[in-house]
C-alpha atoms as a PDB file:
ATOM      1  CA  UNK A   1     -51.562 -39.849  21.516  1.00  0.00           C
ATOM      2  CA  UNK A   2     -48.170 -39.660  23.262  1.00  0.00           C
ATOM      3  CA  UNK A   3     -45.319 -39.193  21.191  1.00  0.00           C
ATOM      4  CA  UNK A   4     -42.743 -42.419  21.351  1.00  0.00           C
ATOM      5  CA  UNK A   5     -39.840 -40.150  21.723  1.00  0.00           C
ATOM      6  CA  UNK A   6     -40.746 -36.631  22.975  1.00  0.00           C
ATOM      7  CA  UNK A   7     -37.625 -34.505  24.854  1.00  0.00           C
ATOM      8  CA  UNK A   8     -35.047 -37.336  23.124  1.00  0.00           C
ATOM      9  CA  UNK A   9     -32.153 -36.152  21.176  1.00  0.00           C
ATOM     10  CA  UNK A  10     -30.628 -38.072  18.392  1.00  0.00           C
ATOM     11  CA  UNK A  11     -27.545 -38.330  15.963  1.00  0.00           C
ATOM     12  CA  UNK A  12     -28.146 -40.129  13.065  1.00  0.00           C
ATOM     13  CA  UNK A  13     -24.648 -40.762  11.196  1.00  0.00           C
ATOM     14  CA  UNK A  14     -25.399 -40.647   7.742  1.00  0.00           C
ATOM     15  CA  UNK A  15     -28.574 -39.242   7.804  1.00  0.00           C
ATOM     16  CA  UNK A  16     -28.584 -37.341   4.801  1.00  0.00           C
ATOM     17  CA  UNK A  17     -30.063 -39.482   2.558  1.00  0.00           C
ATOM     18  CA  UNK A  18     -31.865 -43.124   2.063  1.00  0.00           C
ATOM     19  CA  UNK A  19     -32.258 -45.263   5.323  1.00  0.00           C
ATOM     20  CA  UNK A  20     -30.656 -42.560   7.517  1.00  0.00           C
ATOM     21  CA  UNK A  21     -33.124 -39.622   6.171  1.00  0.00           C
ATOM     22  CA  UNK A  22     -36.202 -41.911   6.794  1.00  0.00           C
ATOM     23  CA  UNK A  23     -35.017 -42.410  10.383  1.00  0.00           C
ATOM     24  CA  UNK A  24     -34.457 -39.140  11.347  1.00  0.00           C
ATOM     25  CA  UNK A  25     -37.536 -37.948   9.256  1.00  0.00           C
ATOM     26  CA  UNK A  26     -39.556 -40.575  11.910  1.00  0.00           C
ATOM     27  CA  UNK A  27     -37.452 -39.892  14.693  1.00  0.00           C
ATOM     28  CA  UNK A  28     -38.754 -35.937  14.379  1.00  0.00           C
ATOM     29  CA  UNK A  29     -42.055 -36.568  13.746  1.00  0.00           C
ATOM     30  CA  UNK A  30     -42.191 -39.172  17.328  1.00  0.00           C
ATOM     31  CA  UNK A  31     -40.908 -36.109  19.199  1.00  0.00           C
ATOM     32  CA  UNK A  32     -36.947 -36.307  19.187  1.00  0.00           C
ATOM     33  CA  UNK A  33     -34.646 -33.354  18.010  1.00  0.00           C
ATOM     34  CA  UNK A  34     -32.734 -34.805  15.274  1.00  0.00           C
ATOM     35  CA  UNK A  35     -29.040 -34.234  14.139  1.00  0.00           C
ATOM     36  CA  UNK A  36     -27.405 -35.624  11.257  1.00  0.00           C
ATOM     37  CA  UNK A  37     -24.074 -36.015   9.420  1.00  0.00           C
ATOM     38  CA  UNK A  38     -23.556 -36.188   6.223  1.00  0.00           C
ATOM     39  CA  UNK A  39     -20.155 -36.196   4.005  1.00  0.00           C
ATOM     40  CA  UNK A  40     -21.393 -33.751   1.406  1.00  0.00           C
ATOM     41  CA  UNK A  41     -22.882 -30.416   2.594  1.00  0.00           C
ATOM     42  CA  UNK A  42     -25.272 -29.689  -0.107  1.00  0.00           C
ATOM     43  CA  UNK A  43     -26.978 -32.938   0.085  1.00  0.00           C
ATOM     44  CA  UNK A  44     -26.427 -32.598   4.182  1.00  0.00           C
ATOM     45  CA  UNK A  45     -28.645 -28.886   3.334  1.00  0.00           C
ATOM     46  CA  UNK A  46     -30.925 -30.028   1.545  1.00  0.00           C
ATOM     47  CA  UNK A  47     -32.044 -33.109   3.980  1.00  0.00           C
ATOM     48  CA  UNK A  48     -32.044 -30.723   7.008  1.00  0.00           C
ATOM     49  CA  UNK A  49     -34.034 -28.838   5.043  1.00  0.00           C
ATOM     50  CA  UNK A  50     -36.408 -31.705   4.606  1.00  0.00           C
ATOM     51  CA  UNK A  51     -36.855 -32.921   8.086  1.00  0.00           C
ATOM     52  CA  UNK A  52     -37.426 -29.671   9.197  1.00  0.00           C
ATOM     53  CA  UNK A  53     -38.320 -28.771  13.148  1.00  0.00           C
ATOM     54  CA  UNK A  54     -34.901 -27.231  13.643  1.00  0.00           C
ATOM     55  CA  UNK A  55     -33.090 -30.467  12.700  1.00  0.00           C
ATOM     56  CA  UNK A  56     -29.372 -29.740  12.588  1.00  0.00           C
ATOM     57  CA  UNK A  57     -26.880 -31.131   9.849  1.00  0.00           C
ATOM     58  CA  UNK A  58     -23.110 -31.382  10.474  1.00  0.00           C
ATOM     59  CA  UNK A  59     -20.902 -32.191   7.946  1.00  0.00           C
ATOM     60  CA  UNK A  60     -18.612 -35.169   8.925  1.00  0.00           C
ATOM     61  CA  UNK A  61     -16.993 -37.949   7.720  1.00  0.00           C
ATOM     62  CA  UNK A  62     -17.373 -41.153  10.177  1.00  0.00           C
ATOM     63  CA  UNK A  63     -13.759 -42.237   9.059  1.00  0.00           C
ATOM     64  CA  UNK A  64     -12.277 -39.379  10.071  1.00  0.00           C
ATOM     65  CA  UNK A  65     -11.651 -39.002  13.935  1.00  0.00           C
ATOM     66  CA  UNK A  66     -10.640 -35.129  14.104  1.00  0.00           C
ATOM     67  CA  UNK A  67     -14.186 -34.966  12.197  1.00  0.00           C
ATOM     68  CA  UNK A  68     -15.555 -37.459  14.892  1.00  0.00           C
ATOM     69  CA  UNK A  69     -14.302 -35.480  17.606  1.00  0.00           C
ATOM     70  CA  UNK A  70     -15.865 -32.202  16.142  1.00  0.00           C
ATOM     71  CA  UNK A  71     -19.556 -33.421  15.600  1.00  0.00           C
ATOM     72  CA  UNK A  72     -19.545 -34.485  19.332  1.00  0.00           C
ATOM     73  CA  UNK A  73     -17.786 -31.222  20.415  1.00  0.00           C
ATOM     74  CA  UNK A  74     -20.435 -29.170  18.272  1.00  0.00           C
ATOM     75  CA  UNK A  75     -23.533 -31.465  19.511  1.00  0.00           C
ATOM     76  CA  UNK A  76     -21.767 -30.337  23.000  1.00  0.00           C
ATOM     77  CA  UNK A  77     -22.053 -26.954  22.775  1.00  0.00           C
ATOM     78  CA  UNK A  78     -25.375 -26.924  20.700  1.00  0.00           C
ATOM     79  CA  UNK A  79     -27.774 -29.476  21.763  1.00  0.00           C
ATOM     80  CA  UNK A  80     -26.226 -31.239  25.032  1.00  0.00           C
ATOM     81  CA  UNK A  81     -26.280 -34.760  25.561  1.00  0.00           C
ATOM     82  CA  UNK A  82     -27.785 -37.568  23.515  1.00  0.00           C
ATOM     83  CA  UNK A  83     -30.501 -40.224  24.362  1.00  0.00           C
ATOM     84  CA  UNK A  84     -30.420 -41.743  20.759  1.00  0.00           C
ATOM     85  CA  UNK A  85     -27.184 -42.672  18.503  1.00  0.00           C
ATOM     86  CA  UNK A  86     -28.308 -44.365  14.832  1.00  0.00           C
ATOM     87  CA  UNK A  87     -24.439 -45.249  13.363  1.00  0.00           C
ATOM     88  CA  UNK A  88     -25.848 -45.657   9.868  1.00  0.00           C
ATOM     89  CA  UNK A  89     -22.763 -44.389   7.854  1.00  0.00           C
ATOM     90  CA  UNK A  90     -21.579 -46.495   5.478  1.00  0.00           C
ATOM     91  CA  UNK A  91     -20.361 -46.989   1.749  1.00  0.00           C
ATOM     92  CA  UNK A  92     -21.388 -50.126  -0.606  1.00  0.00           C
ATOM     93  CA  UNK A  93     -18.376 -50.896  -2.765  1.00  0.00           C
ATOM     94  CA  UNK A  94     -18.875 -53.198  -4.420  1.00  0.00           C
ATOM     95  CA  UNK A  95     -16.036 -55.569  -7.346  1.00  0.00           C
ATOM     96  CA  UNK A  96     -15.304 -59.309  -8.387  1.00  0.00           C
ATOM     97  CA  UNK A  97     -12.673 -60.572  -5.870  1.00  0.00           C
ATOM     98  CA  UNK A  98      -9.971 -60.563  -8.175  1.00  0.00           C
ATOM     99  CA  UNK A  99     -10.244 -56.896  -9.232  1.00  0.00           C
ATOM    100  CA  UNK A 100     -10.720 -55.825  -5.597  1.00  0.00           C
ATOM    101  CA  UNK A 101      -8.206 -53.092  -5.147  1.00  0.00           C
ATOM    102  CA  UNK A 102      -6.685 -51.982  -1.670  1.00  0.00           C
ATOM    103  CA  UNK A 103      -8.128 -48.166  -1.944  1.00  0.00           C
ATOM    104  CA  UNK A 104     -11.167 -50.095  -2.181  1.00  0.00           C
ATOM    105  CA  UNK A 105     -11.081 -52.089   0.752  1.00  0.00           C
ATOM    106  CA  UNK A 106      -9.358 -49.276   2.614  1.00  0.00           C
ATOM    107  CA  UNK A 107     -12.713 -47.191   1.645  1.00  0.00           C
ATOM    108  CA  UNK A 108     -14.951 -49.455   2.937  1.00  0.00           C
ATOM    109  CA  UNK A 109     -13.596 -50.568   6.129  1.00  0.00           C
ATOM    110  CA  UNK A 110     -12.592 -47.361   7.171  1.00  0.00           C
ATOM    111  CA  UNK A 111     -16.092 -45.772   6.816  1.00  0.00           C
ATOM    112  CA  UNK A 112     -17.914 -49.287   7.656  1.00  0.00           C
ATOM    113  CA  UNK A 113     -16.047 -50.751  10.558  1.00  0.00           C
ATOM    114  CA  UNK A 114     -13.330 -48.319  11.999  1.00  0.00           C
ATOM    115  CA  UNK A 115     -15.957 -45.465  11.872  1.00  0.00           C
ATOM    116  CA  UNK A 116     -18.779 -47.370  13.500  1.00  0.00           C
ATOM    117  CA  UNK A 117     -16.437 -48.326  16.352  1.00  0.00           C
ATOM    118  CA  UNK A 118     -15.208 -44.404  16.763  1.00  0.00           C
ATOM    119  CA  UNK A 119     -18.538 -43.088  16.561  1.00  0.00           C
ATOM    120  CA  UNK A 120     -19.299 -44.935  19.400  1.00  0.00           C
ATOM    121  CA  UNK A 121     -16.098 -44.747  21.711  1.00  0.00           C
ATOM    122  CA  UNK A 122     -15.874 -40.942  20.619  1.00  0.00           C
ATOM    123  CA  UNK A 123     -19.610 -40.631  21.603  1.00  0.00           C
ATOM    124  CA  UNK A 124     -19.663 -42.499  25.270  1.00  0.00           C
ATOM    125  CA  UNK A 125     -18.927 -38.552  26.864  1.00  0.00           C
ATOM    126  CA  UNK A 126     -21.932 -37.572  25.437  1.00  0.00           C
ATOM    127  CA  UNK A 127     -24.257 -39.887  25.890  1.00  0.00           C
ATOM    128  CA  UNK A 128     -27.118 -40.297  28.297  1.00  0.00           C
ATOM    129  CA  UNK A 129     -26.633 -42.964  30.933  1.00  0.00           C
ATOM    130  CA  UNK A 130     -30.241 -45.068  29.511  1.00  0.00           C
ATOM    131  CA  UNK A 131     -29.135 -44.086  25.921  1.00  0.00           C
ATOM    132  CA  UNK A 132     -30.258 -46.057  22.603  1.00  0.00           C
ATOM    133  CA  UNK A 133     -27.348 -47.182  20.592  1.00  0.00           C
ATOM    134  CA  UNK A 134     -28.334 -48.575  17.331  1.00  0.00           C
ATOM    135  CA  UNK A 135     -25.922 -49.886  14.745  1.00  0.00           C
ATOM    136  CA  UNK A 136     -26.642 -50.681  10.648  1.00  0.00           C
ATOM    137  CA  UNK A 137     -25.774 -53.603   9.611  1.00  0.00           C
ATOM    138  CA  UNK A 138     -26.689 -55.535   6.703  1.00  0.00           C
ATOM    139  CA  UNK A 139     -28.510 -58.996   5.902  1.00  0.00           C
ATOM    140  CA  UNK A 140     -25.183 -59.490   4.154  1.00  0.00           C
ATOM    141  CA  UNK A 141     -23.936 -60.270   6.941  1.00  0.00           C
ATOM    142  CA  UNK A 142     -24.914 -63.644   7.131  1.00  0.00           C
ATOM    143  CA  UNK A 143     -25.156 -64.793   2.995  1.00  0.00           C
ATOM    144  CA  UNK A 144     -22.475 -65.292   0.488  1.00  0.00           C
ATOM    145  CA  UNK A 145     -23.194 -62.924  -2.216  1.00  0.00           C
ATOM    146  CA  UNK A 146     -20.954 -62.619  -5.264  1.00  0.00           C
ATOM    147  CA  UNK A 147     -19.170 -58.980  -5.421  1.00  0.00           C
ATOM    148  CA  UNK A 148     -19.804 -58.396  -1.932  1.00  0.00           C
ATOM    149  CA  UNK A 149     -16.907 -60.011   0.138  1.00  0.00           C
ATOM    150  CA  UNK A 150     -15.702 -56.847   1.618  1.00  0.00           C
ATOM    151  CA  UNK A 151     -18.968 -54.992   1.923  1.00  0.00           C
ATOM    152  CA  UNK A 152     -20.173 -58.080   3.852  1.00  0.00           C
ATOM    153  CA  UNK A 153     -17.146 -58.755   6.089  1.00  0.00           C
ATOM    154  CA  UNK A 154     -17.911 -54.501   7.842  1.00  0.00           C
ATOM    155  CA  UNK A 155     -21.540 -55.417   8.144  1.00  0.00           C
ATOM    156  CA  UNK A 156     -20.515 -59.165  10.210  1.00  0.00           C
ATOM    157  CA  UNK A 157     -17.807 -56.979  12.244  1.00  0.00           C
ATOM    158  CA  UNK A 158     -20.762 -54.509  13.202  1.00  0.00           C
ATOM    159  CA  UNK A 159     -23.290 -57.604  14.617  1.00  0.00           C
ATOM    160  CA  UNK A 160     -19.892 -58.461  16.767  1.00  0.00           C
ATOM    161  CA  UNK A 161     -19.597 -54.763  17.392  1.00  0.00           C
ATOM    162  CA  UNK A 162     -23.151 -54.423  18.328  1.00  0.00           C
ATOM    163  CA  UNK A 163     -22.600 -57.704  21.292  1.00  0.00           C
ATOM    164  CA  UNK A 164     -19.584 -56.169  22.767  1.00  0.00           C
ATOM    165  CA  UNK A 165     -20.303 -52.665  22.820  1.00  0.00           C
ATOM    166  CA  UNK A 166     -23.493 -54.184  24.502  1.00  0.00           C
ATOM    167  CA  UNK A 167     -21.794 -56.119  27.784  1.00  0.00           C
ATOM    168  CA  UNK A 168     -19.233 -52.643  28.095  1.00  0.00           C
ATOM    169  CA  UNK A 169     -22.173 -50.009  28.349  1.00  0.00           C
ATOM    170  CA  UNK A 170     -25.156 -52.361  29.855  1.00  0.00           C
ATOM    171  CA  UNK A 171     -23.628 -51.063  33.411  1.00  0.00           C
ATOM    172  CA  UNK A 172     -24.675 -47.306  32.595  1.00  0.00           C
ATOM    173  CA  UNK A 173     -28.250 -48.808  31.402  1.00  0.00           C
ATOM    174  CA  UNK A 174     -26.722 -48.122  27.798  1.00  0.00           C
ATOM    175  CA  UNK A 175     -28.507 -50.580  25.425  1.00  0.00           C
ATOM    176  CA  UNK A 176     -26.811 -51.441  22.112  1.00  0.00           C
ATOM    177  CA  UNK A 177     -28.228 -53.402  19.289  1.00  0.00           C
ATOM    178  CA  UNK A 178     -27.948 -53.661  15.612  1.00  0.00           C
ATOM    179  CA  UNK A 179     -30.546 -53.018  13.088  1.00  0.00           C
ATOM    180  CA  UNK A 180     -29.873 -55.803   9.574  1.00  0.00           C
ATOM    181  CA  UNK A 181     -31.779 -54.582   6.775  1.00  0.00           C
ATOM    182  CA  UNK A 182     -32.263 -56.578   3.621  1.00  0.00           C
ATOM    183  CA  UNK A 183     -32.176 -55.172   0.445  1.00  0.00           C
ATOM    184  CA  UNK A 184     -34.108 -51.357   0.413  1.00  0.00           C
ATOM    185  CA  UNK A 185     -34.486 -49.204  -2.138  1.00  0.00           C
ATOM    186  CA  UNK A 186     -31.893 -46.206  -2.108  1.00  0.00           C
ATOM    187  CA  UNK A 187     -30.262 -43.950  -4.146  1.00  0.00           C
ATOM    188  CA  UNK A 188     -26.992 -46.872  -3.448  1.00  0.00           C
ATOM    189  CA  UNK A 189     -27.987 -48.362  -6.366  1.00  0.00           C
ATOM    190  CA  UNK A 190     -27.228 -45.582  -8.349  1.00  0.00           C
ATOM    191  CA  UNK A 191     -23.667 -45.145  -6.790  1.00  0.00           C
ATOM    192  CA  UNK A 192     -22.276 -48.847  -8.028  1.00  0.00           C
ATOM    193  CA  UNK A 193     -24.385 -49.056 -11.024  1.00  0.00           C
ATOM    194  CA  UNK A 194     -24.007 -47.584 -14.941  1.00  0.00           C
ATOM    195  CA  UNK A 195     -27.283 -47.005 -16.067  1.00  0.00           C
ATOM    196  CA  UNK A 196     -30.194 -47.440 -15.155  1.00  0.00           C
ATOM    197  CA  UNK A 197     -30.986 -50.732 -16.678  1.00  0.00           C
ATOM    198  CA  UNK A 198     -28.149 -52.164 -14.617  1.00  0.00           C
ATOM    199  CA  UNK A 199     -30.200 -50.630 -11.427  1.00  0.00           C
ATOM    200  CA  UNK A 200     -33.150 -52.624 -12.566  1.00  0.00           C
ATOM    201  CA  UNK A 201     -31.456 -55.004 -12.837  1.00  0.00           C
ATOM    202  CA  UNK A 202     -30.111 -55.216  -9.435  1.00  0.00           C
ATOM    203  CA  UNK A 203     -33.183 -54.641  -7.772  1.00  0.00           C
ATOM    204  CA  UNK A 204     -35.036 -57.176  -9.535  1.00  0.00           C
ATOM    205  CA  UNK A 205     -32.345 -60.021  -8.748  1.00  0.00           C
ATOM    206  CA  UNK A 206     -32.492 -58.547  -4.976  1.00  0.00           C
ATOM    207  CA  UNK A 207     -36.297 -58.477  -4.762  1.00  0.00           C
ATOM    208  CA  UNK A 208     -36.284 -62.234  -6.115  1.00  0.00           C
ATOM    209  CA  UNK A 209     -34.171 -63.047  -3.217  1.00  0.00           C
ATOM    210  CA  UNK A 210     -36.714 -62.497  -0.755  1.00  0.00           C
ATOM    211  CA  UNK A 211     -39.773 -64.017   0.374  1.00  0.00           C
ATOM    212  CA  UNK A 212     -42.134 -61.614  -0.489  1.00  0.00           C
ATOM    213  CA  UNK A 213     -40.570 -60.667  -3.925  1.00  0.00           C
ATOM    214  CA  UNK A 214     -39.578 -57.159  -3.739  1.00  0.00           C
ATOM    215  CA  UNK A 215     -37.392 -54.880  -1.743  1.00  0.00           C
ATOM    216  CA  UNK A 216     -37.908 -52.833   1.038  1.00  0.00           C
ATOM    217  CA  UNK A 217     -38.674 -48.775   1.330  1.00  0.00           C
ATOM    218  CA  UNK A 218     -36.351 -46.907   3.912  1.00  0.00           C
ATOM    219  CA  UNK A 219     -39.956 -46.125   5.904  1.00  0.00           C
ATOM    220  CA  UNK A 220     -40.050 -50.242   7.184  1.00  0.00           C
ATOM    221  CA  UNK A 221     -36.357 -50.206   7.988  1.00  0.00           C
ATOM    222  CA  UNK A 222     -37.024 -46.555   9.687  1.00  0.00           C
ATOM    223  CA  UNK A 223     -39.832 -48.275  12.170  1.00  0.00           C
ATOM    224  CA  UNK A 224     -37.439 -50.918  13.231  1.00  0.00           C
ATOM    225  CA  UNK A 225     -35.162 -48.074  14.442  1.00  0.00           C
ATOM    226  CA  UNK A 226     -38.063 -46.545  15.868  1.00  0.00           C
ATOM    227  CA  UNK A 227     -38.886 -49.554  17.936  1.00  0.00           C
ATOM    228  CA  UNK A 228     -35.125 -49.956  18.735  1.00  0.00           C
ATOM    229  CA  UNK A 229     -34.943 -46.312  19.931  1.00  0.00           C
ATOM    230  CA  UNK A 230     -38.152 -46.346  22.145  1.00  0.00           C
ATOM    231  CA  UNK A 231     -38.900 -47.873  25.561  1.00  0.00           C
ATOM    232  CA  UNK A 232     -40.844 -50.581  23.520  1.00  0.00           C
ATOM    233  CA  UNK A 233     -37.621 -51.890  23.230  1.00  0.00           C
ATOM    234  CA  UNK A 234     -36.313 -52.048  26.598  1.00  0.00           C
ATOM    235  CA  UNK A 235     -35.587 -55.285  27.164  1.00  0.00           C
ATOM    236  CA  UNK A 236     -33.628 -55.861  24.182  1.00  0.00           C
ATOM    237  CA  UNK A 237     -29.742 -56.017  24.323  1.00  0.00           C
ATOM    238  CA  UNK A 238     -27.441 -57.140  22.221  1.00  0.00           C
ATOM    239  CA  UNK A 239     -29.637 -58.287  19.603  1.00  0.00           C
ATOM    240  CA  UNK A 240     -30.196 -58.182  16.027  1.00  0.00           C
ATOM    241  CA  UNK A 241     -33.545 -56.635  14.659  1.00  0.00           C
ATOM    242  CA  UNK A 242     -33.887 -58.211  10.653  1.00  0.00           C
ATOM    243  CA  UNK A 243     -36.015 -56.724   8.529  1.00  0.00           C
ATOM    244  CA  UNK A 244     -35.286 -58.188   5.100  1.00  0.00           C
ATOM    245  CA  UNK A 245     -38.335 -59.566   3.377  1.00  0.00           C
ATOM    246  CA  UNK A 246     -37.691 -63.652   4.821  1.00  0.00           C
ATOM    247  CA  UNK A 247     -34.089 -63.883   3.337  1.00  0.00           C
ATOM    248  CA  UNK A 248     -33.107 -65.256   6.067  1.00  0.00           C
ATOM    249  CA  UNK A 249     -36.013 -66.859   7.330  1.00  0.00           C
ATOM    250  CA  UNK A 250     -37.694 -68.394   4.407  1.00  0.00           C
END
């Protein structure tokens, strides 16, 4: 059986760990040869060393526009051009709106919003005319959620991102559209939580919101990137793929 994306190359930003590992774990095993970024080079090591088939881990941080302009130089002078770009690097910060602090906010747009936008305008000289953009965004973008003002205002300015970066590029045959995952079960709820009865907690309050009562693996939200990334997909533009368990639907 043909391989969905044999002789592709793709970036996954933030593909070191959780969504952005199961991606480029299914992106390699469909044919493509993967690179990924990751902020911290041990864990960036240790999830090239997971993915295997000469997958390729540079060490960048999306917020960072030197570092920006370095991945795409490297990919450049390694690997060529790219048919695939996954912007899946984020942070989830998350605080009551009074004790929301500016370092805070700073964190998370910066990372969220400013480096989704630069990943892609840094990226447009190395990308295939045909290419597969897909952007991350979160079923957060659409529901009020205590805590998660901020956090929810990147993953909204992504779906716009995701519509305009789709009517600039659709004249190179450039299709962009965003990927909204609900809640998934990652090592994020480790990162905002204290222990680990807080993390249950979390995810069973999460889970309840859906329709099917629990969250989702990285592997479901890794197939809808799949599909987004293939030819399956080529009449899709601009859109919004959900995949959050009926949130939003039920």
């Amino acid at each position: 059986m043909a391989k969905k994306l044999n002789n592709k190359v793709a970036l996954v930003t933030g593909g070191s760990a959780g969504i952005g590992l199961a991606i480029a774990k299914l992106f390699v095993a469909e044919g493509a040869k993967v690179i990924i970024t990751g902020r911290r080079e041990t864990v960036l090591n240790k999830a090239v060393a997971e993915i295997g088939n000469d997958a390729l881990g540079i060490q960048a941080d999306s917020s960072s526009l030197s570092d920006l302009d370095s991945l795409y130089k490297t990919i450049g002078e390694k690997v060529g051009k790219i048919d695939i770009l996954v912007v899946n690097a984020a942070v989830y910060v998350l605080a009551p709106l009074a004790a929301f602090t500016e370092e805070m906010f700073d964190k998370q747009s910066n990372i969220n919003f400013k480096g989704t936008f630069f990943t892609v305008q840094k990226s447009l000289n190395y990308l295939n005319d045909g290419a597969s953009v897909i952007l991350l965004s979160s079923i957060a973008n659409e529901i009020g959620v205590p805590n998660h003002a901020s956090y929810s205002a990147t993953k909204a300015a992504i779906r716009s991102l995701g519509r305009s970066f789709a009517a600039e590029l659709v004249d190179r045959g450039i299709r962009v559209n965003v990927l909204t995952p609900g809640p998934v079960d990652t090592t994020v709820f480790e990162q905002v939580a204290s222990s680990q009865a807080e993390i249950d907690m979390m995810k069973s309050g999460m889970a309840a919101m859906t329709a099917v009562k629990r969250i989702g693996k990285p592997e479901e939200i890794a197939a809808g990137a799949l599909f987004l990334a293939s030819d399956e997909a080529s009449f899709m533009l601009g859109a919004e793929l959900t995949i959050d368990g009926g949130i939003k639907s039920l």
